[in-house]
N, C-alpha and C. Protein backbone atom coordinates (compact mmCIF):
# COMPACT_ATOMS: atom_id res chain seq x y z
N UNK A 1 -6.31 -0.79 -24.66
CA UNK A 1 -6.89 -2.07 -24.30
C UNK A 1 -6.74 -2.29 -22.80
N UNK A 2 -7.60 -2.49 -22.26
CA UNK A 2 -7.87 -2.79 -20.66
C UNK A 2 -7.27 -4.11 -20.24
N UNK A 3 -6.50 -4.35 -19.62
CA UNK A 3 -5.86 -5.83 -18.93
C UNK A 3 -7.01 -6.85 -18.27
N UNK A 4 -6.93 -7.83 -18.48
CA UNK A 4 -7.34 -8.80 -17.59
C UNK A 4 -7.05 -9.09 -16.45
N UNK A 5 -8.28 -9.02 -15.65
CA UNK A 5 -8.43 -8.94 -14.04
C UNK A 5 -7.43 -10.30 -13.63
N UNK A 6 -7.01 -10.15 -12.64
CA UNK A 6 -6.36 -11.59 -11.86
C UNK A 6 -7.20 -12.16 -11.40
N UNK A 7 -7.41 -13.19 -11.85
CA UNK A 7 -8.48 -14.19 -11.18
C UNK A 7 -7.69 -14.74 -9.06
N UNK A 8 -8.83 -14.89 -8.97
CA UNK A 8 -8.90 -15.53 -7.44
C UNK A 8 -8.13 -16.88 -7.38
N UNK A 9 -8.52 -17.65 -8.20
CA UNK A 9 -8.15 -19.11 -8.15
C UNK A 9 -6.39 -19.29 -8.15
N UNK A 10 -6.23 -19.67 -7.64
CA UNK A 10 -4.62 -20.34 -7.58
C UNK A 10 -3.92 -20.90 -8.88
N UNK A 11 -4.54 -21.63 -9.26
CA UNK A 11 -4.34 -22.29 -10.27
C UNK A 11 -4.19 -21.68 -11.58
N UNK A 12 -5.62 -21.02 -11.90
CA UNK A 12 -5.65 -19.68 -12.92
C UNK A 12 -4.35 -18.61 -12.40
N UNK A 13 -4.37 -18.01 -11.70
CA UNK A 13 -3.48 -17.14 -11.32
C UNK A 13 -2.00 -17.72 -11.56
N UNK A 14 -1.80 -18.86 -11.59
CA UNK A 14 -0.40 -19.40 -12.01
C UNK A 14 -0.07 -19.45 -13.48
N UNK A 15 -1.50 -19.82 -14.27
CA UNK A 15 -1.41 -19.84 -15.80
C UNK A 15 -1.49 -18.50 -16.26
N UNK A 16 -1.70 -17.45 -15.94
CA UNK A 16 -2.03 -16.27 -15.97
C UNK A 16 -0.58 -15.48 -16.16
N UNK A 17 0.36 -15.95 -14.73
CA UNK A 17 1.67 -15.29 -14.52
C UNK A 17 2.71 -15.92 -15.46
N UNK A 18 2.27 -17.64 -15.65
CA UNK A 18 3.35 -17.47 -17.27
C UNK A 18 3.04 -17.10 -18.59
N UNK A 19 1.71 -17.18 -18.58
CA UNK A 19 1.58 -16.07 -20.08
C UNK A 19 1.59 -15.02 -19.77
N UNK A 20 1.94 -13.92 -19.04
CA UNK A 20 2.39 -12.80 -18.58
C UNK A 20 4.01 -13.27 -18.97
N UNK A 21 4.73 -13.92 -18.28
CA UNK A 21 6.30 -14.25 -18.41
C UNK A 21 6.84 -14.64 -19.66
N UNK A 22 5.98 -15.57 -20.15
CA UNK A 22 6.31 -15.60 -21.34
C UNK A 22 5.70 -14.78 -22.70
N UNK A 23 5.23 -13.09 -22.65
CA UNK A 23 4.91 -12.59 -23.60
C UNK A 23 3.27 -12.53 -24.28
N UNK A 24 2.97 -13.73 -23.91
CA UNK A 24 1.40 -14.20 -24.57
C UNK A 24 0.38 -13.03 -24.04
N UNK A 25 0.45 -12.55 -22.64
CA UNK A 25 -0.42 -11.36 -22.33
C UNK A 25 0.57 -10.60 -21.35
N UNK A 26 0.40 -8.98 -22.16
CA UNK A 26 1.05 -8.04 -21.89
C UNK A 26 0.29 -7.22 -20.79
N UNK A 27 0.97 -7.08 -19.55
CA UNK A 27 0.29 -6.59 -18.62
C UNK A 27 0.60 -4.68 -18.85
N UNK A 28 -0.10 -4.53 -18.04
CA UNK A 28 -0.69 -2.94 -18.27
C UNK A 28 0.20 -2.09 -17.12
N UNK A 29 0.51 -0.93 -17.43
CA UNK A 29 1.27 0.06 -16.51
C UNK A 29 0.66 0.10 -15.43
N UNK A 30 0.32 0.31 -13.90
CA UNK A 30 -0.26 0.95 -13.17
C UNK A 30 -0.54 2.49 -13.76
N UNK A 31 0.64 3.05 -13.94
CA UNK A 31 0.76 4.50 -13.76
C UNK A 31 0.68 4.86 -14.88
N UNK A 32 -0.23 4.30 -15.94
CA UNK A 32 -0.63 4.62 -17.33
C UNK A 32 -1.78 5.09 -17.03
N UNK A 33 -1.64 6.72 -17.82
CA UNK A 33 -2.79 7.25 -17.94
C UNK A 33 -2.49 8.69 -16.71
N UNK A 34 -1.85 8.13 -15.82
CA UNK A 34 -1.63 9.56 -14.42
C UNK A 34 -0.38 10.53 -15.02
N UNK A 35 -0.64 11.89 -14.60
CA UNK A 35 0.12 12.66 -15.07
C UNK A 35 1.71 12.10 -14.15
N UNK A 36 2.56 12.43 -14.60
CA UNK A 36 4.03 11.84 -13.88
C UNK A 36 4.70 12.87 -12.80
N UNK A 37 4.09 13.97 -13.13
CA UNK A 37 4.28 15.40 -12.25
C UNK A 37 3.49 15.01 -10.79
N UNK A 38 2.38 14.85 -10.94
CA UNK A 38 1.71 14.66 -9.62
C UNK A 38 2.11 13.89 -9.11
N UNK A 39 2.55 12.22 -9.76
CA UNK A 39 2.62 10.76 -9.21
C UNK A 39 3.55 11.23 -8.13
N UNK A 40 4.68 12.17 -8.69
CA UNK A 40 6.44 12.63 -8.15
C UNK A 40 6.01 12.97 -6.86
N UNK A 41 4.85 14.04 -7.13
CA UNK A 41 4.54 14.98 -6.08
C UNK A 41 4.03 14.26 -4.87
N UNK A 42 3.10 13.34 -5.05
CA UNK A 42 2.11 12.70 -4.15
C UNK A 42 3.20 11.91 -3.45
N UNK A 43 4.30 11.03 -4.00
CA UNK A 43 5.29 10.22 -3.51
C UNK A 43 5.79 11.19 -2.83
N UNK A 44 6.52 12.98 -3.49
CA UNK A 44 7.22 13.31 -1.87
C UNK A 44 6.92 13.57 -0.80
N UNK A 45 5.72 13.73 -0.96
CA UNK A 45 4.91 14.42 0.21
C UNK A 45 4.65 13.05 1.15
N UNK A 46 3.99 11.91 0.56
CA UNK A 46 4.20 10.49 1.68
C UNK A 46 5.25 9.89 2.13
N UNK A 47 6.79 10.24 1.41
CA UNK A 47 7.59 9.74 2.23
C UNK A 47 8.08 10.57 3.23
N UNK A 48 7.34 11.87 3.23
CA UNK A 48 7.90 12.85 4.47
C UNK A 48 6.36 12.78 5.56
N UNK A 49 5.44 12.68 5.05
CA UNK A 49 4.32 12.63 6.15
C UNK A 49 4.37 12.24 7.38
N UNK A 50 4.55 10.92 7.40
CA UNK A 50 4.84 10.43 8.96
C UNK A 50 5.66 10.74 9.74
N UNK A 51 6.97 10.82 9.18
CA UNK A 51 8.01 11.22 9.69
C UNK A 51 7.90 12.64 10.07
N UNK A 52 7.58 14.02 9.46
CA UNK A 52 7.03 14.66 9.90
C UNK A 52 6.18 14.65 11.17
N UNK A 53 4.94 14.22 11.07
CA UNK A 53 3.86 14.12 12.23
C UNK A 53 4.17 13.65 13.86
N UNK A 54 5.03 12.51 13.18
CA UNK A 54 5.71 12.06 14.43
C UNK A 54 6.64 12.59 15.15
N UNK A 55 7.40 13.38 14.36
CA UNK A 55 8.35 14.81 15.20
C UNK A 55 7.54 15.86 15.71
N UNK A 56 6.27 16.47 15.31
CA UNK A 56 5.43 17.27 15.93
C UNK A 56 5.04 16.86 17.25
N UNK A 57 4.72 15.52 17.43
CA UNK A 57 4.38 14.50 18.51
C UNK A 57 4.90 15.00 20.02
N UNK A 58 4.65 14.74 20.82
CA UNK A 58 4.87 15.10 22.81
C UNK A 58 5.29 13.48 22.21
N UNK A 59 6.40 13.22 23.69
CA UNK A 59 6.96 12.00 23.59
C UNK A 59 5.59 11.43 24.00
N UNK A 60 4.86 12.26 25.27
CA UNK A 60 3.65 11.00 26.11
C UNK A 60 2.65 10.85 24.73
N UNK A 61 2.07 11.61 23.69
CA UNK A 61 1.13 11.46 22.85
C UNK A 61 1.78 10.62 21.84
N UNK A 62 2.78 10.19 21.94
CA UNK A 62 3.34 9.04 20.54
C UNK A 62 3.42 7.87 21.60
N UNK A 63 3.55 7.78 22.49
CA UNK A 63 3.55 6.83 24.13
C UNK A 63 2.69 6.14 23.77
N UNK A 64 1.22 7.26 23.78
CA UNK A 64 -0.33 6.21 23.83
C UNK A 64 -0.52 6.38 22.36
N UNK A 65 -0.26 6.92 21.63
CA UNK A 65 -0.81 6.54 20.46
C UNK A 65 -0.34 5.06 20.35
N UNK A 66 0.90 4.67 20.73
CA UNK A 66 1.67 3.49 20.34
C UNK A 66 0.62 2.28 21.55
N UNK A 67 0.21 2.63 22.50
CA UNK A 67 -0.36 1.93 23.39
C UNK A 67 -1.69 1.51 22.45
N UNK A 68 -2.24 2.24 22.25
CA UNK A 68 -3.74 2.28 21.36
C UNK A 68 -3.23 1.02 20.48
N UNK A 69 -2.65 1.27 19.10
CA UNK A 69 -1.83 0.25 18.61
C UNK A 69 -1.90 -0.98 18.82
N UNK A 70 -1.15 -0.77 19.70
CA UNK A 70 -1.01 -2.49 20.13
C UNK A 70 -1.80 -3.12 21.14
N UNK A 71 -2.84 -2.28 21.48
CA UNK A 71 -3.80 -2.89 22.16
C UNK A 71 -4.90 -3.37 20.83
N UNK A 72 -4.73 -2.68 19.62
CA UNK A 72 -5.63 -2.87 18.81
C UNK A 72 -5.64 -4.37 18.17
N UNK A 73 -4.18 -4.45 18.28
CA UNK A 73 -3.28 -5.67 17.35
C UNK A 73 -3.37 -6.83 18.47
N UNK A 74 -3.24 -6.43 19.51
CA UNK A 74 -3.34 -7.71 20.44
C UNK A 74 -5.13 -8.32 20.67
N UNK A 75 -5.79 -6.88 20.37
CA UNK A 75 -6.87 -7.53 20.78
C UNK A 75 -7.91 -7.29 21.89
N UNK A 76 -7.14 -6.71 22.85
CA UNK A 76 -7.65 -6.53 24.68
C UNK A 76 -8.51 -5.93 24.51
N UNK A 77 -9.50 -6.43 25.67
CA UNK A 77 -10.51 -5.85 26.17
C UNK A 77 -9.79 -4.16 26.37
N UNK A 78 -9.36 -3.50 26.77
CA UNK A 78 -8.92 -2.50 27.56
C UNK A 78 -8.00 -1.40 26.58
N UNK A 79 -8.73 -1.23 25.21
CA UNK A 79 -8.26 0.25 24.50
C UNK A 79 -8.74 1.18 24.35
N UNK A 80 -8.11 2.19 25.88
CA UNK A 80 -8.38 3.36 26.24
C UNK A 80 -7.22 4.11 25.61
């Protein structure tokens, strides 16, 4: 049986989470249905990715990557 979508509304979404809390509708696994071997696999490999990449990194190319960044987040005219 397929779960019911979360509605948008605030209100719904509040009546929703106590019949969820209190038993009335049983929410659904995420990870129902995915093999548990891969899920393992895919998780070790993303908690080493970045951390990885970023040790491959020149200090100056993690410098501007980080410049890029926060020029993105701030906004500026000026992300070179």
């Amino acid at each position: 049986m397929k779960h019911p979508k979360r509605p948008k509304d605030g209100n719904a979404l509040a009546v929703m989470v106590a019949k969820i809390a209190t038993g009335e509708i049983i929410e659904a696994d995420p990870d129902e249905g995915k093999n548990p071997a891969a899920v393992a696999l895919g998780r070790k490999g993303g908690q080493k990715g970045g951390y990885l990449r970023a040790a491959k990194l020149s200090p100056e190319k993690r410098k501007e990557i980080a410049k890029n960044a926060a020029n993105k987040r701030w906004n500026k005219k000026d992300n070179k």
